[in-house]
PDB file of N, CA and C in Angstrom:
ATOM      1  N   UNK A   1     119.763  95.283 117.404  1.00  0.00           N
ATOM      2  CA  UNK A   1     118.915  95.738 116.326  1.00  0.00           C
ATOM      3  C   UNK A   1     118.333  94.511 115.620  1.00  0.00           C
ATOM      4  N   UNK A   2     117.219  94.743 115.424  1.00  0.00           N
ATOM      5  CA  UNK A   2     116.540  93.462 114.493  1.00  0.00           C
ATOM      6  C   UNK A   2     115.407  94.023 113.369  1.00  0.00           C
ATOM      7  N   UNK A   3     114.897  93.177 112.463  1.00  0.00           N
ATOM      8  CA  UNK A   3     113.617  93.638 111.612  1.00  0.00           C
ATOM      9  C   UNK A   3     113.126  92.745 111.512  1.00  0.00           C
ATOM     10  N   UNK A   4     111.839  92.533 111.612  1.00  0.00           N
ATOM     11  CA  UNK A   4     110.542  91.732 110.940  1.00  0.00           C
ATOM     12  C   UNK A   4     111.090  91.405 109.444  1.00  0.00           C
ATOM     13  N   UNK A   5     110.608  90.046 109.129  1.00  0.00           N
ATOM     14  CA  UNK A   5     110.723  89.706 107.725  1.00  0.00           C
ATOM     15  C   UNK A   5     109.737  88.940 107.272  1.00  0.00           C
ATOM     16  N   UNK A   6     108.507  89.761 106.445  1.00  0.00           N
ATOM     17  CA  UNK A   6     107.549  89.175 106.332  1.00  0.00           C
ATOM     18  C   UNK A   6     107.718  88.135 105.236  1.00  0.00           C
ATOM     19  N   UNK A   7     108.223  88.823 104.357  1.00  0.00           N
ATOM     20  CA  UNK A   7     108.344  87.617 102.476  1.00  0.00           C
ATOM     21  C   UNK A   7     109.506  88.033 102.388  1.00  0.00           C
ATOM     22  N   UNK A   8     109.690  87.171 101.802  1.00  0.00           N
ATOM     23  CA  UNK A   8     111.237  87.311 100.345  1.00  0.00           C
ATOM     24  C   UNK A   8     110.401  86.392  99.016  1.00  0.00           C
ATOM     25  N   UNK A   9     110.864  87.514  98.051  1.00  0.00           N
ATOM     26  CA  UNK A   9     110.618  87.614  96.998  1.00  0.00           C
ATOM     27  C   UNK A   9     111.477  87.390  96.026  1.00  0.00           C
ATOM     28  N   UNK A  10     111.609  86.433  95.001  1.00  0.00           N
ATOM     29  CA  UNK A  10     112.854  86.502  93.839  1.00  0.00           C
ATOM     30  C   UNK A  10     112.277  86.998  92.420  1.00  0.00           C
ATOM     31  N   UNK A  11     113.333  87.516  91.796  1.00  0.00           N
ATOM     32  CA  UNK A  11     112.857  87.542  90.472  1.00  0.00           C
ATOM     33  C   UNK A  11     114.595  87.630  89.637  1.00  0.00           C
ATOM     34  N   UNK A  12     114.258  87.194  88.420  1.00  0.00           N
ATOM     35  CA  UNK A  12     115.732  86.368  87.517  1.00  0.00           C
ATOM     36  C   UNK A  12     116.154  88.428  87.398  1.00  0.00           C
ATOM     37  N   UNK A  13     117.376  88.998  87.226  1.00  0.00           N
ATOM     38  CA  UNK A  13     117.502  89.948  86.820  1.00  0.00           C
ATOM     39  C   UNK A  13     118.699  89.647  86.154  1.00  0.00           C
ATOM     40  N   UNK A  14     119.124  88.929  85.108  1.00  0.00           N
ATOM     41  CA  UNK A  14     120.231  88.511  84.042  1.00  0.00           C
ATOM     42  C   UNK A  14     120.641  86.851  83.924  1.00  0.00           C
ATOM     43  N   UNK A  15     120.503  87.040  82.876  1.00  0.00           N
ATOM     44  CA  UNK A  15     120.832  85.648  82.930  1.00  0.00           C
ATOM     45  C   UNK A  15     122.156  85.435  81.299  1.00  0.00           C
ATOM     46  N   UNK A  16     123.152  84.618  81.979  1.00  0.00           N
ATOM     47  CA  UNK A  16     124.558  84.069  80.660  1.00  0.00           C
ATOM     48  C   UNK A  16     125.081  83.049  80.814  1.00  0.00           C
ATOM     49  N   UNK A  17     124.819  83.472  78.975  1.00  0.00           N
ATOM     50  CA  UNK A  17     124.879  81.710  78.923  1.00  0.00           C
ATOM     51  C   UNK A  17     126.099  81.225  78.529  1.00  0.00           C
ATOM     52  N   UNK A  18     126.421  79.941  78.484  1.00  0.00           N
ATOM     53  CA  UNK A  18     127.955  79.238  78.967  1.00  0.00           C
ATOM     54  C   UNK A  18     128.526  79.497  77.872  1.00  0.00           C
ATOM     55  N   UNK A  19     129.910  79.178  78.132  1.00  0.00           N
ATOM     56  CA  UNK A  19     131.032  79.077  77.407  1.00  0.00           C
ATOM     57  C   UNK A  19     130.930  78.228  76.488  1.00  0.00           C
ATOM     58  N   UNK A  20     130.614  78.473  75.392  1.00  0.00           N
ATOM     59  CA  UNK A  20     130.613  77.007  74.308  1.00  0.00           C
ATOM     60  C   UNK A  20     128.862  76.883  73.693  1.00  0.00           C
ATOM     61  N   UNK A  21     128.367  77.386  74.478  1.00  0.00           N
ATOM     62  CA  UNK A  21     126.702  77.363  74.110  1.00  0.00           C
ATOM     63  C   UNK A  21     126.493  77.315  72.704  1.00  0.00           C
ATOM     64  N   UNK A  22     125.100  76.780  72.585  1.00  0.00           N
ATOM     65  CA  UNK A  22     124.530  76.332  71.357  1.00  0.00           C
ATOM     66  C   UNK A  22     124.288  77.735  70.507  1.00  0.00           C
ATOM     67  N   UNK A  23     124.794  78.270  69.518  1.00  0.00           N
ATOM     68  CA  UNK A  23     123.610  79.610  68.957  1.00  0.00           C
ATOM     69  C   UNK A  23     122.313  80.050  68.844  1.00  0.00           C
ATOM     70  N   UNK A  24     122.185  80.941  69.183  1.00  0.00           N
ATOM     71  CA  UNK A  24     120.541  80.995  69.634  1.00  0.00           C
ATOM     72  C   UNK A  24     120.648  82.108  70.732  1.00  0.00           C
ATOM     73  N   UNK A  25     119.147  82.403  70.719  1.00  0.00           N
ATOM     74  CA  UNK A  25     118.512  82.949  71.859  1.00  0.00           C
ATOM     75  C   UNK A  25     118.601  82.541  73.380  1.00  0.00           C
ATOM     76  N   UNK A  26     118.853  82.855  74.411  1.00  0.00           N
ATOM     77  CA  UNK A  26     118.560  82.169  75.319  1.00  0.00           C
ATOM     78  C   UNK A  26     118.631  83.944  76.682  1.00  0.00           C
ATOM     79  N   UNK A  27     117.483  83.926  76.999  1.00  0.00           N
ATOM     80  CA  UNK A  27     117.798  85.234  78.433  1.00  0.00           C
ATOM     81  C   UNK A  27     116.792  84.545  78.920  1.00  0.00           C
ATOM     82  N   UNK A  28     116.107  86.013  79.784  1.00  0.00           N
ATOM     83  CA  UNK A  28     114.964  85.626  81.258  1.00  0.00           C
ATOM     84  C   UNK A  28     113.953  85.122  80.943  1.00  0.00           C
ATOM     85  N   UNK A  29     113.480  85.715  79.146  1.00  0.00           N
ATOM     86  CA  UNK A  29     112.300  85.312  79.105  1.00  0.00           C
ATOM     87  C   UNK A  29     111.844  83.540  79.020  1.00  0.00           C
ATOM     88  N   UNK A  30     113.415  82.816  78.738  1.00  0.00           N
ATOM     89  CA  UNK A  30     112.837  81.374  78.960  1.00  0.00           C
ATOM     90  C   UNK A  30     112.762  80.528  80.210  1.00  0.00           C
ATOM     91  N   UNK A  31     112.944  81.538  80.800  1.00  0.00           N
ATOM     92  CA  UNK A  31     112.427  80.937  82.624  1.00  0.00           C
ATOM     93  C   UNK A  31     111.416  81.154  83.143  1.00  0.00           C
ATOM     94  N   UNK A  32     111.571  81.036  83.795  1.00  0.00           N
ATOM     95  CA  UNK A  32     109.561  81.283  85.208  1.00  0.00           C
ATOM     96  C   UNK A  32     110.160  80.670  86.357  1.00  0.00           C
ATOM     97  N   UNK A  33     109.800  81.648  87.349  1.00  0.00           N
ATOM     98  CA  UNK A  33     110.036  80.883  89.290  1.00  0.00           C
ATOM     99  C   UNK A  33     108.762  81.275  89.177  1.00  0.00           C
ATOM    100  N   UNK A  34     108.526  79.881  89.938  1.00  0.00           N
ATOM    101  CA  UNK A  34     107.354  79.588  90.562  1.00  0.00           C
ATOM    102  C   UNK A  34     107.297  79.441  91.829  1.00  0.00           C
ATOM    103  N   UNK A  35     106.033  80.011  92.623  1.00  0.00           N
ATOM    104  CA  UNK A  35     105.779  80.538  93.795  1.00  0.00           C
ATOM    105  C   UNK A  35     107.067  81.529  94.189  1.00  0.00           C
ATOM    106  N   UNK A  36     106.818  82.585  93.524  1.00  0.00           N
ATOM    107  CA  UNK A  36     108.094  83.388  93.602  1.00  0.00           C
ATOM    108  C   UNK A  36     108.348  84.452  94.880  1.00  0.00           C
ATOM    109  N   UNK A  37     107.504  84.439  95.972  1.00  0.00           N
ATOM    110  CA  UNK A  37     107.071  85.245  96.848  1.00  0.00           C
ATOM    111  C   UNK A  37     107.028  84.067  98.256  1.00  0.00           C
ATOM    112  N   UNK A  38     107.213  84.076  99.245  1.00  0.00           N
ATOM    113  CA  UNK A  38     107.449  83.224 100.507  1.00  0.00           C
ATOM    114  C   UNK A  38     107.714  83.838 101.552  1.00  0.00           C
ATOM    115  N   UNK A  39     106.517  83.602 102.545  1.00  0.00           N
ATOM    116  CA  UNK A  39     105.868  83.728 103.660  1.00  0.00           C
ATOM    117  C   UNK A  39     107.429  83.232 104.436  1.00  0.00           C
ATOM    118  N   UNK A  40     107.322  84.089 104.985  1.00  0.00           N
ATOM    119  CA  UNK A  40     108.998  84.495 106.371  1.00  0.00           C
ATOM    120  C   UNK A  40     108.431  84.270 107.765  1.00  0.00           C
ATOM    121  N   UNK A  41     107.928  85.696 108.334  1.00  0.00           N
ATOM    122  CA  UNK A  41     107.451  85.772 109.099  1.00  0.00           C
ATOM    123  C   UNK A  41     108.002  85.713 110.169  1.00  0.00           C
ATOM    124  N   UNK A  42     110.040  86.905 110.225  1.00  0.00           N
ATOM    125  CA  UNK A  42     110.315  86.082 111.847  1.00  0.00           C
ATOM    126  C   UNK A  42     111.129  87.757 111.745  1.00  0.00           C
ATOM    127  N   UNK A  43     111.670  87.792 112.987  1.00  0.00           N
ATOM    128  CA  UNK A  43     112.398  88.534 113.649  1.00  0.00           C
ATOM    129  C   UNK A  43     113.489  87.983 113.373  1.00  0.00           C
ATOM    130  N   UNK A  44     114.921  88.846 112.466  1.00  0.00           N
ATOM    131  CA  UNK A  44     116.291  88.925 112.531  1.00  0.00           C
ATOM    132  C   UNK A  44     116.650  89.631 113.412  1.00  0.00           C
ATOM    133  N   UNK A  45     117.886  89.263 114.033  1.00  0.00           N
ATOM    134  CA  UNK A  45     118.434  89.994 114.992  1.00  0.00           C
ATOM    135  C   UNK A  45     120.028  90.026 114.075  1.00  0.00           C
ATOM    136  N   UNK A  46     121.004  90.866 114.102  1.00  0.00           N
ATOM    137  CA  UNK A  46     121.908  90.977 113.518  1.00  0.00           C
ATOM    138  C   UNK A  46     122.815  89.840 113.864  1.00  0.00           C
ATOM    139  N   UNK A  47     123.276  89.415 112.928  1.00  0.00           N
ATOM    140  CA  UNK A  47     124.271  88.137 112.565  1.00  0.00           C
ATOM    141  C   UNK A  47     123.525  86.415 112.255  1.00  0.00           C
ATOM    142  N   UNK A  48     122.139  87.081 112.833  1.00  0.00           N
ATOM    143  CA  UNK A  48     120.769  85.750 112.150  1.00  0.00           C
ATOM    144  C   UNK A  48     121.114  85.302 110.811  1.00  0.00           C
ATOM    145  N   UNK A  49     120.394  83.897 110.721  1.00  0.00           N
ATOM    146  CA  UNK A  49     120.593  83.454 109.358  1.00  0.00           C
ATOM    147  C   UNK A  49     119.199  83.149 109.142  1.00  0.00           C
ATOM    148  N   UNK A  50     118.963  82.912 108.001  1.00  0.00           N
ATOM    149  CA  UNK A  50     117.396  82.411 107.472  1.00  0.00           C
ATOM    150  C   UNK A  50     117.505  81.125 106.000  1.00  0.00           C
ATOM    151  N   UNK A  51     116.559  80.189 106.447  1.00  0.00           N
ATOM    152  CA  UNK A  51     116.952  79.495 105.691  1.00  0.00           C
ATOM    153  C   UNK A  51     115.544  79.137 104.992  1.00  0.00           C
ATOM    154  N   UNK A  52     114.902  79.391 104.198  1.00  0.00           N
ATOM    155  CA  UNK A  52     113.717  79.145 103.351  1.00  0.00           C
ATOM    156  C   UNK A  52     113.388  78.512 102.047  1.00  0.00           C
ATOM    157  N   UNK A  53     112.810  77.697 101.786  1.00  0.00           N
ATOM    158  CA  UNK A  53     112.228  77.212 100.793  1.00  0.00           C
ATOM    159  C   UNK A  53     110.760  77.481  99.583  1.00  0.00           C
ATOM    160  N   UNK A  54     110.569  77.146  98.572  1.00  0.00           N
ATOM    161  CA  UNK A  54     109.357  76.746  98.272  1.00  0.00           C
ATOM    162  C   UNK A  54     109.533  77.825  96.638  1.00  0.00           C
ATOM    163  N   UNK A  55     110.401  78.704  96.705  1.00  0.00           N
ATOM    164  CA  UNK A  55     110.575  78.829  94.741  1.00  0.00           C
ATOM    165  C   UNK A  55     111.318  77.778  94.071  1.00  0.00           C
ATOM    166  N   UNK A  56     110.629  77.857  92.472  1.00  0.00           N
ATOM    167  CA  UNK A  56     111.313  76.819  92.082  1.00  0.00           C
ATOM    168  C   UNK A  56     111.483  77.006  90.637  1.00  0.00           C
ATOM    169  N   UNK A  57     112.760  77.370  90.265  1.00  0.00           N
ATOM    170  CA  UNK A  57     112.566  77.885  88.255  1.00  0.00           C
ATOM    171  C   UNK A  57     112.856  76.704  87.189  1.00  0.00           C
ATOM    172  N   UNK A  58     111.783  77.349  86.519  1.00  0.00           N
ATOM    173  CA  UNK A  58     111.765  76.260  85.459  1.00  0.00           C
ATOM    174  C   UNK A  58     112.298  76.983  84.108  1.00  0.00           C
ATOM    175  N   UNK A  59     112.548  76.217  82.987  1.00  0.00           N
ATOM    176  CA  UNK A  59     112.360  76.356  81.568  1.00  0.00           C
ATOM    177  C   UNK A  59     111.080  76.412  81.212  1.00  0.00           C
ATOM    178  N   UNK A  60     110.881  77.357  80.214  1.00  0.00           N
ATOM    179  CA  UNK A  60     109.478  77.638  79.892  1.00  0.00           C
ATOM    180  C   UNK A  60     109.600  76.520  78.687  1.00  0.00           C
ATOM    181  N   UNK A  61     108.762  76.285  78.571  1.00  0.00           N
ATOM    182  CA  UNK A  61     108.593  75.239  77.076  1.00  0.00           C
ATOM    183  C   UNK A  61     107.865  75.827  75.784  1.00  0.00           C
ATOM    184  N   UNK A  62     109.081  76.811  75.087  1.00  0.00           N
ATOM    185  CA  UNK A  62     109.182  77.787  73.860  1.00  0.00           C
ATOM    186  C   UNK A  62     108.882  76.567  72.605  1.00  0.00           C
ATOM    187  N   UNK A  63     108.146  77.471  71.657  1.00  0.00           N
ATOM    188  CA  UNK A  63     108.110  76.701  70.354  1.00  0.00           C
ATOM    189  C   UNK A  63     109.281  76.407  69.612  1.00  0.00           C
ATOM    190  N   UNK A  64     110.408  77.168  70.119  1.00  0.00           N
ATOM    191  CA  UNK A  64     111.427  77.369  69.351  1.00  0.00           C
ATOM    192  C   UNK A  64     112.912  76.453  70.111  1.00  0.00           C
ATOM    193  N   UNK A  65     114.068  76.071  69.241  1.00  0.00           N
ATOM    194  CA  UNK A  65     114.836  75.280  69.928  1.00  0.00           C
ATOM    195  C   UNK A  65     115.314  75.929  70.787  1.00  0.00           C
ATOM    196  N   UNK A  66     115.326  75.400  72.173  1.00  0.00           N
ATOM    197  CA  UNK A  66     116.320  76.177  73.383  1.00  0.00           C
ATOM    198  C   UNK A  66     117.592  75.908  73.982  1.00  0.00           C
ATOM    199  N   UNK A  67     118.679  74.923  73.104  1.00  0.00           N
ATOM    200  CA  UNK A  67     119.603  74.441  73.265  1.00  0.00           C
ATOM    201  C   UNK A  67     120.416  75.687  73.862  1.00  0.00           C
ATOM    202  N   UNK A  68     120.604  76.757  73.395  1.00  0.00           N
ATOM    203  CA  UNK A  68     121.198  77.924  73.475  1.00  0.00           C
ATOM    204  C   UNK A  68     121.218  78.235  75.476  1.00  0.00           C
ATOM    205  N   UNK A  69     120.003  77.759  75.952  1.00  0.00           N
ATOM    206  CA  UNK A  69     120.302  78.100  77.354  1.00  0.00           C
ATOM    207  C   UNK A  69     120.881  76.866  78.188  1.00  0.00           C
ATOM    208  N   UNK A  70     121.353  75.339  77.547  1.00  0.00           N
ATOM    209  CA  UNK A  70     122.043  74.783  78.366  1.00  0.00           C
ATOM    210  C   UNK A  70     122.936  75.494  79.316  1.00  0.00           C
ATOM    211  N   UNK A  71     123.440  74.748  80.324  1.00  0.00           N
ATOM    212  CA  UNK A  71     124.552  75.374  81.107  1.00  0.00           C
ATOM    213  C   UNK A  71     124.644  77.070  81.308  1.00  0.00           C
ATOM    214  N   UNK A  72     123.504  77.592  80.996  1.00  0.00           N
ATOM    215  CA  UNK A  72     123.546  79.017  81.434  1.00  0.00           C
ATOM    216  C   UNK A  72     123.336  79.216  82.772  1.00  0.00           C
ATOM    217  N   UNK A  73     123.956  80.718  83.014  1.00  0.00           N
ATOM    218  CA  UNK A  73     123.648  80.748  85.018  1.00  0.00           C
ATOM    219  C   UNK A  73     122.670  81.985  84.962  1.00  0.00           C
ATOM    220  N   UNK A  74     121.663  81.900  85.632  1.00  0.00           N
ATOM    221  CA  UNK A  74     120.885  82.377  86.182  1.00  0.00           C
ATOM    222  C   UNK A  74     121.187  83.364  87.380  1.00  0.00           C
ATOM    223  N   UNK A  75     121.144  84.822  87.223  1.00  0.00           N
ATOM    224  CA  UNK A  75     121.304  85.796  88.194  1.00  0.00           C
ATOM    225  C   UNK A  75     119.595  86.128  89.213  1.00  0.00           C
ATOM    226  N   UNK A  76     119.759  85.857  90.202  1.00  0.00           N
ATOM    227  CA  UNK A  76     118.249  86.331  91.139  1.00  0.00           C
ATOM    228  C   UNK A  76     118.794  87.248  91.894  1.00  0.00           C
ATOM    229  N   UNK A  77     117.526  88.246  92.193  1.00  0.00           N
ATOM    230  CA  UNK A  77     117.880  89.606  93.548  1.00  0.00           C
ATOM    231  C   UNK A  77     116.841  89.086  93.916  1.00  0.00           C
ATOM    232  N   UNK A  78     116.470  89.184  95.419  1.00  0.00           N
ATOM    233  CA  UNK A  78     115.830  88.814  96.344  1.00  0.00           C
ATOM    234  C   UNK A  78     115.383  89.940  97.256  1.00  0.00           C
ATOM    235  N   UNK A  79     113.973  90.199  97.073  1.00  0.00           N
ATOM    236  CA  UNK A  79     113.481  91.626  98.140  1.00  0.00           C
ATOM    237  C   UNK A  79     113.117  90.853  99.227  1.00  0.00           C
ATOM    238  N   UNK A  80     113.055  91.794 100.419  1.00  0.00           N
ATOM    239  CA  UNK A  80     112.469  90.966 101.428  1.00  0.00           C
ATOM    240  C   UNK A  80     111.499  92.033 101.836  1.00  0.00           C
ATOM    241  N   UNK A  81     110.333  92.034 102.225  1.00  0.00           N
ATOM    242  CA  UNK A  81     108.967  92.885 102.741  1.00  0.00           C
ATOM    243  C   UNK A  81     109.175  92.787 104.081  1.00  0.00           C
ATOM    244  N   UNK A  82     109.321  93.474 104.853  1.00  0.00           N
ATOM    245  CA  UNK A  82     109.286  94.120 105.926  1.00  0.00           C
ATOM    246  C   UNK A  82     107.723  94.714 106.793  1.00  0.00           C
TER     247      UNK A  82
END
C-alpha cells in the first residue's frame, strides 16, 4: 500500500510556556512559520520515511515586551495533501 504526498503543511496549534517564565502574555499569536506549505511530491510506501525542509518560525516583533515566551515549546500538526 502506498499514497502520493503532494505538500505538508504546518500550522502552531498550542503553544506553553516554561517553567519559571517571565509574566505576561505569550501564545500562537507571537509566532509566524514561514513558507508554511512544502512541495513533497513522492510516493510512500508503508514503513517510508520522508525527510523535508524549508518552514521556518519566527517571533513576531510585538510592540509589547515578549519576555513571557522565552523557553516556551511550540506545539505543530502537520497536514499532508494527497
Amino acid at each position: 500500500m502506498s499514497t502520493l504526498i503532494n505538500a505538508i503543511t504546518f500550522i502552531i496549534v498550542a503553544l506553553g510556556k516554561a517553567h519559571g517564565a517571565a509574566a505576561g502574555s505569550c501564545d500562537a499569536s507571537d509566532y509566524v512559520i514561514d513558507k508554511p506549505r512544502m512541495r513533497v511530491d513522492r510516493v510512500l510506501a508503508a514503513h517510508d520515511t520522508l525527510e523535508f525542509t524549508g518552514a521556518v518560525i519566527s517571533l513576531v516583533d510585538k510592540s509589547v515586551n515578549q519576555n513571557a515566551c522565552r523557553g516556551s515549546t511550540i506545539r505543530l500538526q502537520y497536514n499532508t495533501t494527497p
